[in-house]
Protein backbone atom coordinates (compact mmCIF):
# COMPACT_ATOMS: atom_id res chain seq x y z
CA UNK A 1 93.07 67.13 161.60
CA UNK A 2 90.38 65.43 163.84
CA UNK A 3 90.32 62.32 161.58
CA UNK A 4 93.83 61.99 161.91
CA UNK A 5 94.08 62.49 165.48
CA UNK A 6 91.20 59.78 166.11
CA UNK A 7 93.13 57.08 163.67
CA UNK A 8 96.18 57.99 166.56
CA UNK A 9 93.33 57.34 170.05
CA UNK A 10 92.62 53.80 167.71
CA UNK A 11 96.04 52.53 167.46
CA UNK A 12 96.80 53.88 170.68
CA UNK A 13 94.03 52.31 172.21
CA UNK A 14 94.71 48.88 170.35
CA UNK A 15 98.26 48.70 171.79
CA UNK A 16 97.22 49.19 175.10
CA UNK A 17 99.48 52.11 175.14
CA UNK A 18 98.11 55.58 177.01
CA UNK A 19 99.39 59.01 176.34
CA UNK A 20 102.73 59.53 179.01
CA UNK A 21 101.71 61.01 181.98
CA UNK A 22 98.02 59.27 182.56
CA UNK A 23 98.02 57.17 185.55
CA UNK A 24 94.33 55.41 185.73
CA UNK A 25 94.07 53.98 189.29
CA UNK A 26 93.46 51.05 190.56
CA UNK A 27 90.46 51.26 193.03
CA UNK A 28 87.67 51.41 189.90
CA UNK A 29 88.26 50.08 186.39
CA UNK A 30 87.16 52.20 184.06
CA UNK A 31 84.82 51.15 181.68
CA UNK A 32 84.93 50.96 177.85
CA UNK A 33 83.51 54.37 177.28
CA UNK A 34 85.80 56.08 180.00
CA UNK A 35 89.25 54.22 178.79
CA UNK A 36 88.12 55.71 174.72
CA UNK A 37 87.13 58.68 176.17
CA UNK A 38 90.47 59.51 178.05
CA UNK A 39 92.66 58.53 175.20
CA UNK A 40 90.53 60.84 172.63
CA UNK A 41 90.95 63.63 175.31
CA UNK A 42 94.73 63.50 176.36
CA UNK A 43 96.28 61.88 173.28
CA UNK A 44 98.20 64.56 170.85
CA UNK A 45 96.41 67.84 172.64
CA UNK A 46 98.59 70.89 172.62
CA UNK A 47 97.11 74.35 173.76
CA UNK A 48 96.73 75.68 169.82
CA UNK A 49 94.86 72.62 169.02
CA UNK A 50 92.16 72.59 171.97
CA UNK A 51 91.41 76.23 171.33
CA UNK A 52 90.87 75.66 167.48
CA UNK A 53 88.83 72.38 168.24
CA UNK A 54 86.42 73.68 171.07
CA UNK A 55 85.89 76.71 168.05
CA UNK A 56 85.00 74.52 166.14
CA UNK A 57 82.55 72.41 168.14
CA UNK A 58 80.34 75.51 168.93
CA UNK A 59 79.67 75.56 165.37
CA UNK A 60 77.16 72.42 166.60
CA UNK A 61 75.71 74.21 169.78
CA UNK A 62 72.31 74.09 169.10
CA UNK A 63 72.33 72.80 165.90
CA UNK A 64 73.37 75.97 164.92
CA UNK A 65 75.57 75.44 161.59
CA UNK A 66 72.65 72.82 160.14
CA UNK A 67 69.99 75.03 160.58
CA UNK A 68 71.87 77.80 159.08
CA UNK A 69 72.79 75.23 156.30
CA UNK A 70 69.02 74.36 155.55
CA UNK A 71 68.10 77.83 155.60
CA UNK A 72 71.01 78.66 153.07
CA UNK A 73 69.49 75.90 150.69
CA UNK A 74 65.65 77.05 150.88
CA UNK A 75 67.29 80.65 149.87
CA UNK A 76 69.11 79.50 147.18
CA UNK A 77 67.37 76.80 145.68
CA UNK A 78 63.57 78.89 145.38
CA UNK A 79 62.31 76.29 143.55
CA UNK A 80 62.27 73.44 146.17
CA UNK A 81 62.46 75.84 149.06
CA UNK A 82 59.20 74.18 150.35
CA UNK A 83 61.72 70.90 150.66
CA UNK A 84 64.74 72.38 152.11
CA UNK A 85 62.35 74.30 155.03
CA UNK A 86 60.87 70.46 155.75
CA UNK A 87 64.70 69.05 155.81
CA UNK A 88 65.40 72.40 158.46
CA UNK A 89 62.52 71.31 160.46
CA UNK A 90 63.79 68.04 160.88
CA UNK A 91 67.21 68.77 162.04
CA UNK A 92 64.80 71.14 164.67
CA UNK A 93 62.75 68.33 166.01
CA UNK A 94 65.77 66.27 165.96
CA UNK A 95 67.48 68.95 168.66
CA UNK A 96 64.21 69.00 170.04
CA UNK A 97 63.58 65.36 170.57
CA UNK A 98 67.02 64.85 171.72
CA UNK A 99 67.10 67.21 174.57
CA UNK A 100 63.44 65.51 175.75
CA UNK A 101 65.30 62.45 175.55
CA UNK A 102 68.41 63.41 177.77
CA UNK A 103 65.49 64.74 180.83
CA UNK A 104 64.67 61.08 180.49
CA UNK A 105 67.35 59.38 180.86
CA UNK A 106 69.86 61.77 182.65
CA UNK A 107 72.82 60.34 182.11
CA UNK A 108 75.87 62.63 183.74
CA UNK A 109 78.42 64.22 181.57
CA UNK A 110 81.52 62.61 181.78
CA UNK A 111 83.89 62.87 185.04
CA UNK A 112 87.17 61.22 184.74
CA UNK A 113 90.16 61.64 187.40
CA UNK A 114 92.55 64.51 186.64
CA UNK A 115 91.00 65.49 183.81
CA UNK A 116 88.69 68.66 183.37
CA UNK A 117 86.04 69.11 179.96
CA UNK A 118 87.65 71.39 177.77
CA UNK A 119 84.65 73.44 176.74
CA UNK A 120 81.65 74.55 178.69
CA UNK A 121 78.06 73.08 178.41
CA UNK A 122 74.50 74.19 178.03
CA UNK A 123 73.21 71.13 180.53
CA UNK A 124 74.56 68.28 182.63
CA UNK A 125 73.19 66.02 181.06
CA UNK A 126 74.93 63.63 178.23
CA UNK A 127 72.85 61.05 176.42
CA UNK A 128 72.60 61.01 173.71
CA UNK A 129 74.73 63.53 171.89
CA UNK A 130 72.58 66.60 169.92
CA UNK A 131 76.01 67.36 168.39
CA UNK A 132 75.95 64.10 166.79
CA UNK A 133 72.49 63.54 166.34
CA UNK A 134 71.44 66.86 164.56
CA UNK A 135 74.95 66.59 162.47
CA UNK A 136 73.96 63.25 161.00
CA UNK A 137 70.03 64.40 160.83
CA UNK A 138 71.22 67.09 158.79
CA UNK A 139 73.81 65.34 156.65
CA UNK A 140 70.96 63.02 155.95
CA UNK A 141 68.28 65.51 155.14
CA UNK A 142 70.88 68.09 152.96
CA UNK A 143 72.35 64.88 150.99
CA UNK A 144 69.30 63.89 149.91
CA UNK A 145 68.02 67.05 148.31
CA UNK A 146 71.42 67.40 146.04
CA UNK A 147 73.88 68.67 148.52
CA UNK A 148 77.49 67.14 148.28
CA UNK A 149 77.15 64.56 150.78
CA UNK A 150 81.24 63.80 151.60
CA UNK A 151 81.51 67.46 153.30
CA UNK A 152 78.09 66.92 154.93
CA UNK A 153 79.02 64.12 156.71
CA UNK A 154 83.16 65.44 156.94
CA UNK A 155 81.31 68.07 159.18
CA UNK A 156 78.64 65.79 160.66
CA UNK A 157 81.79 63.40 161.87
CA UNK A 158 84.35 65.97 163.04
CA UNK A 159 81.13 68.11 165.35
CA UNK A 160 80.94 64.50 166.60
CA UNK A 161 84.41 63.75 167.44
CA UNK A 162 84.90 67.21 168.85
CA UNK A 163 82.74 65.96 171.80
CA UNK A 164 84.94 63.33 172.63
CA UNK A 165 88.13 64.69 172.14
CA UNK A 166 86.99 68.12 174.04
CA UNK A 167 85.41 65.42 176.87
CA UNK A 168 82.19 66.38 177.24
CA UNK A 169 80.58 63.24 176.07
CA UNK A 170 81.03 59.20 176.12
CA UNK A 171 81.31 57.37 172.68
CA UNK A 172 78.38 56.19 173.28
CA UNK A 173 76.80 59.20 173.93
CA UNK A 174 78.25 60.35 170.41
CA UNK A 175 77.36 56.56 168.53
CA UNK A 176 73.93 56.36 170.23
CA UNK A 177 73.15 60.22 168.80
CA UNK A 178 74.67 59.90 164.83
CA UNK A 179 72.35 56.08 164.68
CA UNK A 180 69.01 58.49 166.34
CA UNK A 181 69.93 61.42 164.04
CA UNK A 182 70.49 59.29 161.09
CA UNK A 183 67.23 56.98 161.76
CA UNK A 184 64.97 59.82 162.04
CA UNK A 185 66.10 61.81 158.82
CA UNK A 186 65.70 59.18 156.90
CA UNK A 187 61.98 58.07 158.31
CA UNK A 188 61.05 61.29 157.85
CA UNK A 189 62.51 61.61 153.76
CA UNK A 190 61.13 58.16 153.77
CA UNK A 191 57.87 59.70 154.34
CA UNK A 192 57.59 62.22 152.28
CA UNK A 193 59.08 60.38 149.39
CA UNK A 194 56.49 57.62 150.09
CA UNK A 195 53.52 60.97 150.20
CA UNK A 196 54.86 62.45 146.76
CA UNK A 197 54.71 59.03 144.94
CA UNK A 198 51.21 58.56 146.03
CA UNK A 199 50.61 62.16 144.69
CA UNK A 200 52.27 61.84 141.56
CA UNK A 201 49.99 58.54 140.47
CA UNK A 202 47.19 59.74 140.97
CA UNK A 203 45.65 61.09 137.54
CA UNK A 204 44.88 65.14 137.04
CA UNK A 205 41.87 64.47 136.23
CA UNK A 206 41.09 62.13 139.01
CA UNK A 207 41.50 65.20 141.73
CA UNK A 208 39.07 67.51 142.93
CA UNK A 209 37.69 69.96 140.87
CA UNK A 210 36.92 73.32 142.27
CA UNK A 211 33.70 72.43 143.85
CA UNK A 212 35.40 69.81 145.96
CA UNK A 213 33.36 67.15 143.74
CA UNK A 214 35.50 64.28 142.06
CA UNK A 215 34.46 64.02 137.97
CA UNK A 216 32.66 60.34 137.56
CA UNK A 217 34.44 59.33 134.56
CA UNK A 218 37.42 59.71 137.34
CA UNK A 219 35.87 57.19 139.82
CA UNK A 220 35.02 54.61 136.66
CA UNK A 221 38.74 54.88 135.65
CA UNK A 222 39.75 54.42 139.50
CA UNK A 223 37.02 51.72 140.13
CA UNK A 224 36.92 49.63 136.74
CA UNK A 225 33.63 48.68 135.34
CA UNK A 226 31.05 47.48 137.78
């Protein structure tokens, strides 16, 4: 439903053609992000569907639904649970690092003539978009222990668009968050892919024995002959 009604704010948008009814005025053109913003929050509304769609965005609040996701997978999957808690923590930091981020720059949440936000908010405060940036963390992070990655990122983009078409948030608000969320995640599974590889090379017998002291025939393999 949201991916269809965001192909109709495109094409709408391209033909220069605004939902009937909309009357932008004349005293202060709007900008890029305000003319995509007030197509994705007027175009093909009806009561039903903003009641169902601002539902569905609280799924995001907080990161709520990717936390609970992670969570899910360290229950279920015991035997890398140590890797599904590290992927939660991400998507936590990610939330984290995103709200430090909006007290710097404190950009307002969006205000456009005649039309009200369809759904409360935590904060007044808009970039960049935790919806979008812990979604895409989280798709990231999930996909990349085994989980399905199409509905992972089906969620991850609707939680996104719901900001926008609920008008609570610029597109860039929404872009700038899924590029942070997404950059993050995968620094951080860059990481620890980059820590196991070192871990797995390096022989058994080469590590530490009990009495923290490394065997010598270990440091002659490590060092070559002298």
């Amino acid at each position: 439903m949201l991916v269809a009604h965001f192909a109709h704010c495109v094409l709408a948008w391209l033909g220069q053609r605004l939902p009937s009814g909309v009357v932008l005025s004349r005293r202060a053109p709007e900008s890029f992000d305000e003319r995509v913003l007030r197509i994705a929050r007027t175009w093909g509304h009806t009561p039903a569907r903003d009641q169902a769609v601002e539902r569905f965005s609280l799924l995001g609040e907080h990161a709520g639904v990717w936390l609970a996701i992670g969570a899910g997978g360290a229950a279920v999957d015991r035997g890398r649970r140590s890797r599904w808690l590290r992927a939660t923590a991400t998507v936590g930091g990610m939330y984290a690092l995103n709200t430090a981020l909006k007290l710097v720059v404190r950009r307002r949440r969006p205000q456009l003539r005649g039309l009200r936000p369809l759904t409360p908010t935590a904060t007044a405060l808009s970039f960049p978009s935790a919806h979008a940036s812990t979604a895409f963390a989280g798709a990231l992070a999930y996909s990349r222990l085994g989980a399905p990655a199409a509905p992972l990122y089906a969620l991850a983009a609707g939680l996104s668009y719901s900001r926008l078409y609920l008008g609570v948030h610029y597109p860039s608000d929404v872009l700038a968050g899924a590029l942070l969320g997404t950059a993050v995640a995968a620094a951080r599974a860059d990481g620890r892919d980059r820590a196991s590889s070192v871990s797995d090379a390096t022989p058994a017998h080469a590590q530490p024995s009990s009495n923290g002291h490394v065997p010598s025939d270990a440091v002659f393999v490590a060092g070559g002959p002298a």
